[in-house]
Protein backbone atom coordinates (compact mmCIF):
# COMPACT_ATOMS: atom_id res chain seq x y z
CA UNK A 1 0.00 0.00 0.00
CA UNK A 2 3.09 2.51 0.61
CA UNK A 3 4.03 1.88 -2.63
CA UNK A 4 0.78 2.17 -4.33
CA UNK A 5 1.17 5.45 -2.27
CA UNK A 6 4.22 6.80 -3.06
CA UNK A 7 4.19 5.31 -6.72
CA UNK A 8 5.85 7.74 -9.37
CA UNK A 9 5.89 11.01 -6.70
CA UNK A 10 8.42 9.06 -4.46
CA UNK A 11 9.80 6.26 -6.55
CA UNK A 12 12.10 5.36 -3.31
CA UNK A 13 9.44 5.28 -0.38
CA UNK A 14 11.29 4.68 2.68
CA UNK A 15 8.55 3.78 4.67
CA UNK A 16 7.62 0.43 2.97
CA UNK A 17 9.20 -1.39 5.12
CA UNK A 18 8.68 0.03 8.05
CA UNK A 19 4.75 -0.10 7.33
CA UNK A 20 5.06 -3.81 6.39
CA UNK A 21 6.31 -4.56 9.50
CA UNK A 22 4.42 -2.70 11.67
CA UNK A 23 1.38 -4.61 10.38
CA UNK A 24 3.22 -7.92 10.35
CA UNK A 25 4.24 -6.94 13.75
CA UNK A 26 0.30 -7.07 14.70
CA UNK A 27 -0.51 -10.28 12.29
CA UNK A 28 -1.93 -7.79 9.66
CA UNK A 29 -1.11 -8.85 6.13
CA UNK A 30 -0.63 -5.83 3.81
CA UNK A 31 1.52 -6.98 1.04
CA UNK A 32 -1.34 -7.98 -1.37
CA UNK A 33 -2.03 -3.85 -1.61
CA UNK A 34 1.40 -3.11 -2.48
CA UNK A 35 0.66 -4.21 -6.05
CA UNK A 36 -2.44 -2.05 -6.89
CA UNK A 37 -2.14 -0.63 -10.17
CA UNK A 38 -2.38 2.72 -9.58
CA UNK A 39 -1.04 6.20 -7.48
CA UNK A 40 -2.85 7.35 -4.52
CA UNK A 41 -0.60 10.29 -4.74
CA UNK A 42 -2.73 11.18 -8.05
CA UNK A 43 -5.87 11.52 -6.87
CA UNK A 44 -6.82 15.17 -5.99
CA UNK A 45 -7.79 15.66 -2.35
CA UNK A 46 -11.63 16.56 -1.12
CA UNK A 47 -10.44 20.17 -0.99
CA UNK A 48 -9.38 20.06 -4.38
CA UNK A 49 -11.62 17.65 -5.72
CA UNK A 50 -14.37 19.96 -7.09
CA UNK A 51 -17.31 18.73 -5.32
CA UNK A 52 -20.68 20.55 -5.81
CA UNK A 53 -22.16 22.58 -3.20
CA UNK A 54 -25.12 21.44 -1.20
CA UNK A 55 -28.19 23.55 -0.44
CA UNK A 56 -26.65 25.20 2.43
CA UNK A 57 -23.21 26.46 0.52
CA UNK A 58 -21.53 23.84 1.99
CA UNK A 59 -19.30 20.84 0.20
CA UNK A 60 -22.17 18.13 -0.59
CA UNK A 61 -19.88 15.42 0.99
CA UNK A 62 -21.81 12.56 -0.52
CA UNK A 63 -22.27 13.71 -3.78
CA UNK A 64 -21.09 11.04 -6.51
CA UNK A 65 -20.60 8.52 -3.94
CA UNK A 66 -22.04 5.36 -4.99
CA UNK A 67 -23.69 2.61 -2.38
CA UNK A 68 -20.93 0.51 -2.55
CA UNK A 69 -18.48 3.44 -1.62
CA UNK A 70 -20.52 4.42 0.85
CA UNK A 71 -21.34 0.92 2.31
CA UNK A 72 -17.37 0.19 2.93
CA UNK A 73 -16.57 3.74 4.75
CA UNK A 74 -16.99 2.57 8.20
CA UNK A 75 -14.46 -0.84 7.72
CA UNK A 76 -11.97 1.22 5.72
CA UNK A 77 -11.52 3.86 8.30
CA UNK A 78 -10.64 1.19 10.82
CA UNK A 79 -7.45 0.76 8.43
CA UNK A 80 -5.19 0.90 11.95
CA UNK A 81 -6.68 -2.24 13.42
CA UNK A 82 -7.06 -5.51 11.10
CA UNK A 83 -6.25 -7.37 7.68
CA UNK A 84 -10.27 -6.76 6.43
CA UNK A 85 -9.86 -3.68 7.28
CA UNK A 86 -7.04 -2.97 4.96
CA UNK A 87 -8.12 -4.33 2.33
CA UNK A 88 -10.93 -2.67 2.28
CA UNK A 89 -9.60 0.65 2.43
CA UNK A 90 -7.25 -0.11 -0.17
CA UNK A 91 -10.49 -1.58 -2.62
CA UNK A 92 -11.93 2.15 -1.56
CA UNK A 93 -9.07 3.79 -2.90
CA UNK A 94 -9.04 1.83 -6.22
CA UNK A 95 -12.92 2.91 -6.46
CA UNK A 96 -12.03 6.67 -5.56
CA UNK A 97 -10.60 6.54 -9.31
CA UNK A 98 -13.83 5.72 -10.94
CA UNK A 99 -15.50 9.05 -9.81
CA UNK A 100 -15.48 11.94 -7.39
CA UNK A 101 -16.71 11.35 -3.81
CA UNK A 102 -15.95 13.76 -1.31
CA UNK A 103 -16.11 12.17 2.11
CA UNK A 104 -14.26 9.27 0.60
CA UNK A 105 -11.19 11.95 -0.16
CA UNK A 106 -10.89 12.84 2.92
CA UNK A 107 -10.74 9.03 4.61
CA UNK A 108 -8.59 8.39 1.78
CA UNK A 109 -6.07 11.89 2.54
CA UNK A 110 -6.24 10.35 6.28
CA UNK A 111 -5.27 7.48 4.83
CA UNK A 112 -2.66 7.98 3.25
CA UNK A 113 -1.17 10.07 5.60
CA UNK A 114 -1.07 7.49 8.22
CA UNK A 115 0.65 4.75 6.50
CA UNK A 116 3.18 6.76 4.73
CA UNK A 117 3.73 10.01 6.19
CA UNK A 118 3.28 13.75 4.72
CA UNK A 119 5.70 13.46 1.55
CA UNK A 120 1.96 13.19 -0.79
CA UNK A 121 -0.27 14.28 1.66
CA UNK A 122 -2.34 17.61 1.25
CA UNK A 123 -1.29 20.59 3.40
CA UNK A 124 -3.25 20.34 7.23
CA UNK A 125 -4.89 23.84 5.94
CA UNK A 126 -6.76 21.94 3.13
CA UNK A 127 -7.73 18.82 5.06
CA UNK A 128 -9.18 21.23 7.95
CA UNK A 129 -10.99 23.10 5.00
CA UNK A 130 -12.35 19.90 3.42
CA UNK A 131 -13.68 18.71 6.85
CA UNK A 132 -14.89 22.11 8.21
CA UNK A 133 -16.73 22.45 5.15
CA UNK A 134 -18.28 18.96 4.66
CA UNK A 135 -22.38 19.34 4.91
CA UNK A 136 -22.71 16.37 7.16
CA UNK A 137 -23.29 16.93 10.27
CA UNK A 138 -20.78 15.15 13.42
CA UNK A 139 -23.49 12.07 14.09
CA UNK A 140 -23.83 11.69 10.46
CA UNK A 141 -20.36 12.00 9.50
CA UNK A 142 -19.46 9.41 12.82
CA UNK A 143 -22.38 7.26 11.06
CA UNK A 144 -20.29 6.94 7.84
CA UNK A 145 -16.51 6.72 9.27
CA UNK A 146 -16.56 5.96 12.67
CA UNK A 147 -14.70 8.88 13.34
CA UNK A 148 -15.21 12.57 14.80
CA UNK A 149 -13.71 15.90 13.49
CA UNK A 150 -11.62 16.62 16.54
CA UNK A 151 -10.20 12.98 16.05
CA UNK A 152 -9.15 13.12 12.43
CA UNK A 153 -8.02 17.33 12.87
CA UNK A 154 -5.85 16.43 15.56
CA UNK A 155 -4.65 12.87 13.77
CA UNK A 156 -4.06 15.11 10.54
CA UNK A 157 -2.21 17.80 12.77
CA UNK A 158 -0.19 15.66 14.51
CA UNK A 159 1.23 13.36 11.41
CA UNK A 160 1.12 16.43 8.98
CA UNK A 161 4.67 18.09 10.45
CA UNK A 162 2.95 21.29 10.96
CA UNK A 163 4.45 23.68 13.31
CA UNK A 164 2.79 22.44 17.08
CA UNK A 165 2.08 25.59 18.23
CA UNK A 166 -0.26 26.37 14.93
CA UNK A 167 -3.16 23.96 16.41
CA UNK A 168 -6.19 23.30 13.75
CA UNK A 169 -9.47 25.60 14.40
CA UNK A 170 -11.24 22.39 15.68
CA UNK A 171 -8.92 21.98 18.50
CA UNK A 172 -9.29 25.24 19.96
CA UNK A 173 -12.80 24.69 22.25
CA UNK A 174 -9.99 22.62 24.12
CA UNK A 175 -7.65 25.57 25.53
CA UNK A 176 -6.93 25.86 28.87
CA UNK A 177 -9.56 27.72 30.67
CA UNK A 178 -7.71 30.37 32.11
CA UNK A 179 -4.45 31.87 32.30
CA UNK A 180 -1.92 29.58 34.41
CA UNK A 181 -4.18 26.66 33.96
CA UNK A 182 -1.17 23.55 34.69
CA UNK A 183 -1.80 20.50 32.64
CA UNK A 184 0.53 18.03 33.85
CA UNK A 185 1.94 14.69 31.21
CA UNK A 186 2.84 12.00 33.56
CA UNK A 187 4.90 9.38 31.38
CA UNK A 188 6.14 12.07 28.82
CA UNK A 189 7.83 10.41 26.21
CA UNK A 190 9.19 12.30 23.32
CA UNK A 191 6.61 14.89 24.47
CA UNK A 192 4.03 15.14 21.63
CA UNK A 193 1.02 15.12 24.19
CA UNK A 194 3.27 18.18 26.16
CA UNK A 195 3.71 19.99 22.83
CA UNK A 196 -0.14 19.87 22.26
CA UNK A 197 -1.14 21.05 26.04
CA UNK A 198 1.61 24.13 25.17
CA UNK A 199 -0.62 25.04 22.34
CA UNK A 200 -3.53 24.75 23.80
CA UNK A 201 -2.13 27.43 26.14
CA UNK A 202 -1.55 25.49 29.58
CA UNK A 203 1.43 26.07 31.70
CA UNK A 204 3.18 22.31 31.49
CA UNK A 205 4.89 19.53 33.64
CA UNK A 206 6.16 16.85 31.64
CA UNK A 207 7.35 14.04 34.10
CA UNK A 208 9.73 11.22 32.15
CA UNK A 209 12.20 8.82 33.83
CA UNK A 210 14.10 8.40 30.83
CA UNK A 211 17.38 10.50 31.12
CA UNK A 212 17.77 10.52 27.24
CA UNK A 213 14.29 11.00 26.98
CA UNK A 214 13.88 14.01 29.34
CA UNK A 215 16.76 15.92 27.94
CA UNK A 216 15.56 15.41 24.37
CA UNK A 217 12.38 17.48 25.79
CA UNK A 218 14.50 20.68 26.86
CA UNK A 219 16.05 20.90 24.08
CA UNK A 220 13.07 20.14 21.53
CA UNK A 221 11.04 23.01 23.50
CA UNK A 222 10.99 26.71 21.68
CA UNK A 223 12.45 28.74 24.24
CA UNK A 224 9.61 31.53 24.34
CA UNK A 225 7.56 28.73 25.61
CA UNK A 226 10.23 27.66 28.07
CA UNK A 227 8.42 29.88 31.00
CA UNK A 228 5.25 27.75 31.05
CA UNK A 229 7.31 24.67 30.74
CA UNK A 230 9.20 22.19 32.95
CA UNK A 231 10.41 18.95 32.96
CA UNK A 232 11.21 16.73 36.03
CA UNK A 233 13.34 13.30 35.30
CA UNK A 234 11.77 10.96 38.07
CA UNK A 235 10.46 7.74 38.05
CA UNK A 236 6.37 8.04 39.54
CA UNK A 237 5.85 5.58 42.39
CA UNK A 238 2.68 4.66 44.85
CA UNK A 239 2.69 6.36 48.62
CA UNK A 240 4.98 5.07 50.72
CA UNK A 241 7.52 3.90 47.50
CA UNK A 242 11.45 4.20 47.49
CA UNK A 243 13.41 7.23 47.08
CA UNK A 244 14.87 5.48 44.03
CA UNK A 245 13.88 2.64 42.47
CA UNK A 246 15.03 0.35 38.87
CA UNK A 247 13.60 1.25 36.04
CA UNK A 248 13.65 -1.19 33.01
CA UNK A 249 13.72 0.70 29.48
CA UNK A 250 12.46 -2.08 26.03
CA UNK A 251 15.66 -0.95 23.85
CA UNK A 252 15.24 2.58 22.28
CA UNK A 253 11.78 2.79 22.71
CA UNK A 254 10.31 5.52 24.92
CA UNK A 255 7.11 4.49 24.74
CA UNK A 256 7.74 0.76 26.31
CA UNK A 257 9.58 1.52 30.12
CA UNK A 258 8.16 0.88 33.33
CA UNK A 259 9.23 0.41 37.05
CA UNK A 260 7.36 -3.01 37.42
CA UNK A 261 9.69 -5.39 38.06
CA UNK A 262 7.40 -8.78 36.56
CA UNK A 263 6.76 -6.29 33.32
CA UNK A 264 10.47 -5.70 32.80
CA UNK A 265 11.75 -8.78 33.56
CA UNK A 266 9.05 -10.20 30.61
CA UNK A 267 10.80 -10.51 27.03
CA UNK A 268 7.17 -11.08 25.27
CA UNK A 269 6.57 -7.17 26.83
CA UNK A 270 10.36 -5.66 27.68
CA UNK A 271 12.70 -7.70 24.99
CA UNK A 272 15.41 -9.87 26.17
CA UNK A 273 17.62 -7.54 27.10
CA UNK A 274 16.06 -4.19 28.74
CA UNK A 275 18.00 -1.44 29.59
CA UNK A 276 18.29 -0.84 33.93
CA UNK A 277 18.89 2.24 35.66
CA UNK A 278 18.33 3.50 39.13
CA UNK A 279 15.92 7.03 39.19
CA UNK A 280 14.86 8.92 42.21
CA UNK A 281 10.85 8.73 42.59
CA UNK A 282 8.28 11.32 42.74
CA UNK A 283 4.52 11.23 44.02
CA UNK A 284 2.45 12.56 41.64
CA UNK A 285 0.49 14.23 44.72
CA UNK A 286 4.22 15.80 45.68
CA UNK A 287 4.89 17.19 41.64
CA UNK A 288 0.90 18.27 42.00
CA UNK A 289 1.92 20.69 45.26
CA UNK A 290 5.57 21.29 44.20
CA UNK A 291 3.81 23.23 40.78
CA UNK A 292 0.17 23.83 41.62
CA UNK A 293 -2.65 21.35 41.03
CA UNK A 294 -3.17 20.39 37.66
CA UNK A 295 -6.70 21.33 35.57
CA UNK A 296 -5.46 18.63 33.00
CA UNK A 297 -3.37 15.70 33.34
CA UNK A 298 -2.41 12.27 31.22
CA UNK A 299 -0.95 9.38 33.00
CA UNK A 300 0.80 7.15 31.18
CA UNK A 301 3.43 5.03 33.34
CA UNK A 302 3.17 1.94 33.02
CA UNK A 303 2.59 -0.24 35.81
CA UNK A 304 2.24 2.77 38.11
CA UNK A 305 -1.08 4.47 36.89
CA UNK A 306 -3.00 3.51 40.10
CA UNK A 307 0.07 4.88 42.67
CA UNK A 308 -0.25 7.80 40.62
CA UNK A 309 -3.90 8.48 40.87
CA UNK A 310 -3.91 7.56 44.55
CA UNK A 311 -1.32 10.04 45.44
CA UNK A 312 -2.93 12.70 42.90
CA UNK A 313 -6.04 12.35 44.46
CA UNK A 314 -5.28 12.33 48.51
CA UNK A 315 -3.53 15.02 50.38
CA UNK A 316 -6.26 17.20 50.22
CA UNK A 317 -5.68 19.13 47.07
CA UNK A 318 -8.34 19.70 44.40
CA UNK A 319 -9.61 16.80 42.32
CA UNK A 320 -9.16 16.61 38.69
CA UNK A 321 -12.30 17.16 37.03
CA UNK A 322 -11.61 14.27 34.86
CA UNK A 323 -10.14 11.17 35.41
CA UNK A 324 -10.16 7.25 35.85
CA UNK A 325 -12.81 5.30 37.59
CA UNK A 326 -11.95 6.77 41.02
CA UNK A 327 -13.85 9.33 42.84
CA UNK A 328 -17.25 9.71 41.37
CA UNK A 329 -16.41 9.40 37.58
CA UNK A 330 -19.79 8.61 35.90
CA UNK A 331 -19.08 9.31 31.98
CA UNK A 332 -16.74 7.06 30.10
CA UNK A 333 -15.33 6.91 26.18
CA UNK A 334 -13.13 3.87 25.03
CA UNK A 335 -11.27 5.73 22.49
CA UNK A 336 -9.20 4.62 19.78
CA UNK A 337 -5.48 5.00 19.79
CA UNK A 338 -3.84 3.27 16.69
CA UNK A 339 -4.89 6.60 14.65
CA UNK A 340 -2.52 8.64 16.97
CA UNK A 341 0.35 6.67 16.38
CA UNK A 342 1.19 5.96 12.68
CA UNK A 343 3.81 3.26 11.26
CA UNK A 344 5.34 5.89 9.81
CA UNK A 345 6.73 7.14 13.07
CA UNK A 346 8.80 3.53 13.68
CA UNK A 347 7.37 3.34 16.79
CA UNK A 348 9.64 6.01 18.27
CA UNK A 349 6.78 8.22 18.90
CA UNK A 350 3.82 8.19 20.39
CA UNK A 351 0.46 10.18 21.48
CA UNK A 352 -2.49 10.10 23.45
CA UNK A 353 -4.93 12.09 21.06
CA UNK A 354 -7.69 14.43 21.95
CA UNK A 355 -9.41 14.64 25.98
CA UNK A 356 -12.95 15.80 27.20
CA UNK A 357 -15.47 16.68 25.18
CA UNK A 358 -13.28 15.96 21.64
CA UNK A 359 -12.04 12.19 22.73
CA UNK A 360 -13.91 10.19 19.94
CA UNK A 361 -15.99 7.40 21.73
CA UNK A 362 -15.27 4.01 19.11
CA UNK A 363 -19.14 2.90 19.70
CA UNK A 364 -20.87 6.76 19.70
CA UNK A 365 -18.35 9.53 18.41
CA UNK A 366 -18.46 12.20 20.74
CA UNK A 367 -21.35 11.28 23.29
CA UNK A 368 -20.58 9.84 27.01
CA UNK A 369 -21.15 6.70 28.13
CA UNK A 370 -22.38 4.51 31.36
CA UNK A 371 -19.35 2.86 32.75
CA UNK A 372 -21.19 -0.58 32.14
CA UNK A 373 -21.69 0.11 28.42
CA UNK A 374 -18.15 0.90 29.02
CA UNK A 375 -16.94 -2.47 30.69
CA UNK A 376 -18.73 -4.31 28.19
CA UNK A 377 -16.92 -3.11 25.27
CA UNK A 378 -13.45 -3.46 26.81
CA UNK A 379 -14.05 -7.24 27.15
CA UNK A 380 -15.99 -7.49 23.38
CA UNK A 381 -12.83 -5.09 22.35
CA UNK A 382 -10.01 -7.88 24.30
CA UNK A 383 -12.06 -10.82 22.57
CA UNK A 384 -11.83 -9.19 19.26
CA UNK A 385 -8.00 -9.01 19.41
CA UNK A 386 -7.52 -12.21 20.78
CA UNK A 387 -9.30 -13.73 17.06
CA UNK A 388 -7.38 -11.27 15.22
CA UNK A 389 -9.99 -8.66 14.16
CA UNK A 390 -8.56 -5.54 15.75
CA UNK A 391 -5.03 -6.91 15.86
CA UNK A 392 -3.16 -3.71 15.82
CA UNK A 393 -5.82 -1.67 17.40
CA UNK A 394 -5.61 -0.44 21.08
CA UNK A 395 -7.81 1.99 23.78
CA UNK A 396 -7.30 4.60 26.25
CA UNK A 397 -10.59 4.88 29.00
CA UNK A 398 -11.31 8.54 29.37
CA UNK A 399 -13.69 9.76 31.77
CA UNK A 400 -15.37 13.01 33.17
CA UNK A 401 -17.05 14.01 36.21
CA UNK A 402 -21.06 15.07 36.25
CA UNK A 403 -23.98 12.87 35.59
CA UNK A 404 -24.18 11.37 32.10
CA UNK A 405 -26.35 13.22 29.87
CA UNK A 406 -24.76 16.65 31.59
CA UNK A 407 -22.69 19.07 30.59
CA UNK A 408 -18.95 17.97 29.57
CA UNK A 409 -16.03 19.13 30.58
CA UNK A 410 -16.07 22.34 28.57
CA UNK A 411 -19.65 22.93 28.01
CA UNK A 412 -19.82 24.32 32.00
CA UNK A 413 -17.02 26.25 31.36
CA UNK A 414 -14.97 25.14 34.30
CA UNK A 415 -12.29 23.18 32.38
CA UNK A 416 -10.93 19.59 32.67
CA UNK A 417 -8.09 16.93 33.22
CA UNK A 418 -8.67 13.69 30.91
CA UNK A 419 -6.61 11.14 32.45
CA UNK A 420 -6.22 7.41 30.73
CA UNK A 421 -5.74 4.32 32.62
């Protein structure tokens, strides 16, 4: 398919193999698309496309779409999870060269842009166009793909290259609330998810244990934006944990490190031969009172998300307004995370997409849920991996305080944390 992709525009596409294995990797079989006769690169995007203009002046995003285009939307656009779903994406973009169809352009610019990077991809300014202008409405557009407008704006923003602090028009309803609002990125990375809170205008903490890792997010920081930003190189632990403890890093990858001894001593998770070092610890409840109490946070540190919450939660500080399970969270989304983290990449990167009211719900776009409805799906979701059918698909659970059918997170206006467990 990266081939198809790249064709006669990149006649060397160096992300063949990287895409090829990053399937393989999940038991996803994509080397029967790498022979379609034709260049994705070719078509024109849903921007550029020409569409016709509904009765409102908007793009008529189903106009010239035929049933059977229409009928395989929703399969295609889970491209990130299974073999079917491949395929059938790749049969849509053989049919996108039989005749215009607009929401079709835009799965396929998505597309595209996931499995081989930005090299042929239309400029973020386009795709946000194509989308913003699109006459379907979110539940009918969610209907069709499966997928929301904050969740393909930010997945287009994020793969696209474009400049982080230059967020999409979409994105915005997420800003902070106020000036000196602290979102806090526990489990930082390579600090994509810290780059996005910066543009969304929250002061930031970025906590990594890595010591490659943190210093790479210093030094990749602009340094007018180094006043609302901080990084602190600790490993998180539970109350009542060791000043310093072992921390087990899976080769070069930032994304696959933890402190728990049974997950880094596993070669099926860690590799055979993890890297050890000893870190000092934090509490996240300590980093929350050392730099003010966070209005959004992501946890991400693996094998300690619980310690963290517990310690976040106690001491008498205020609660996150959003957040796992604990304390009185009634409103749940199992969101999709494959989109957020394309082959492309090599695995080196990695990002937790949009929180509140723009995380993408896989069953209901951008509604809330019961946590039952919830629990449900997570063990249909586990089942459907174990057969193969979302083999290289995985979740985040994000949650938000209130009653379900209330207000979210920024519809009261009093701002949020989305934390994943």
């Amino acid at each position: 398919l990266a081939q198809a992709i790249c064709g006669v525009a990149q006649p060397k596409c160096s992300h063949q193999r990287e895409v090829e294995g990053h399937f393989a990797a999940m038991g996803v079989v994509v080397s029967s698309l790498f022979a379609l006769p034709f260049v994705v690169a070719s078509l024109p995007s849903a921007a550029a496309a020409g569409a016709s203009a509904g009765p409102s002046g908007r793009l008529a995003c189903t106009a010239g779409c035929s049933e059977e285009v229409l009928g395989m939307l929703r399969e295609a656009a889970t491209f990130t999870g299974n073999t079917a779903a491949v395929q059938s994406f790749g049969a849509l973009l053989q049919l996108l060269g039989e005749g215009p169809c607009p929401i079709a352009r835009l799965l396929a610019d998505l597309g595209r842009l996931y499995i081989v990077g930005p090299g042929t991809s239309v400029g973020l300014h386009d795709f946000e166009a194509g989308l913003d202008d699109c006459d379907l409405s979110e539940s009918d557009l969610f209907g069709l793909l499966g997928l929301s407008r904050p969740q393909m704006t930010y997945a287009y923003w994020l793969m696209s290259g474009a400049p982080r602090h230059h967020l999409p028009r979409l994105l915005l309803p997420l800003a902070a609330p106020s000036e000196g609002s602290i979102a806090m990125d526990f489990g930082s990375g390579h600090g994509e998810d810290a780059a996005f809170f910066l543009a969304l205008n929250y002061t930031v903490l970025a906590v990594e244990a890595q010591r490659p890792a943190a210093a790479r997010l210093v030094r990749r920081l602009p340094r007018r934006r180094r006043s609302r930003f901080a990084v602190e190189q600790r490993a998180i632990v539970e109350p009542g944990g060791p000043r310093s403890i072992r921390f087990y890093t899976c080769g070069d990858d930032v994304t696959r490190s933890t402190t728990d001894v049974e997950l880094g001593s596993n070669p099926d998770w860690c590799g055979k031969d993890p890297l050890m070092d000893d870190i000092l610890t934090a509490l996240c409840g300590d980093l929350a009172d050392r730099h003010g109490s966070p209005t959004h946070a992501k946890v991400d540190v693996e094998g300690a998300d619980l310690g963290c919450l517990q310690s976040l939660l106690g001491g008498g500080r205020p609660a996150p307004r959003t957040i796992s399970v604990e304390a009185g969270y009634r409103r749940f989304k199992l969101c999709r995370q494959a989109l957020f983290n394309p082959p492309f990449w090599g695995g080196e990167l990695a990002s937790s997409g949009p929180f509140g009211a723009a995380a993408t719900d896989w069953r209901v776009g951008l509604e809330w849920r019961g946590a039952a409805a919830v629990a449900l799906d997570i063990v249909e979701a586990v089942g459907s991996r174990q057969a193969g059918g979302l083999a290289a698909e995985w979740f985040d659970v994000h949650a938000a305080l209130g009653e379900l059918g209330g207000a979210g997170p920024r519809e009261d206006g009093q701002g949020h944390v989305a934390m994943k467990k």
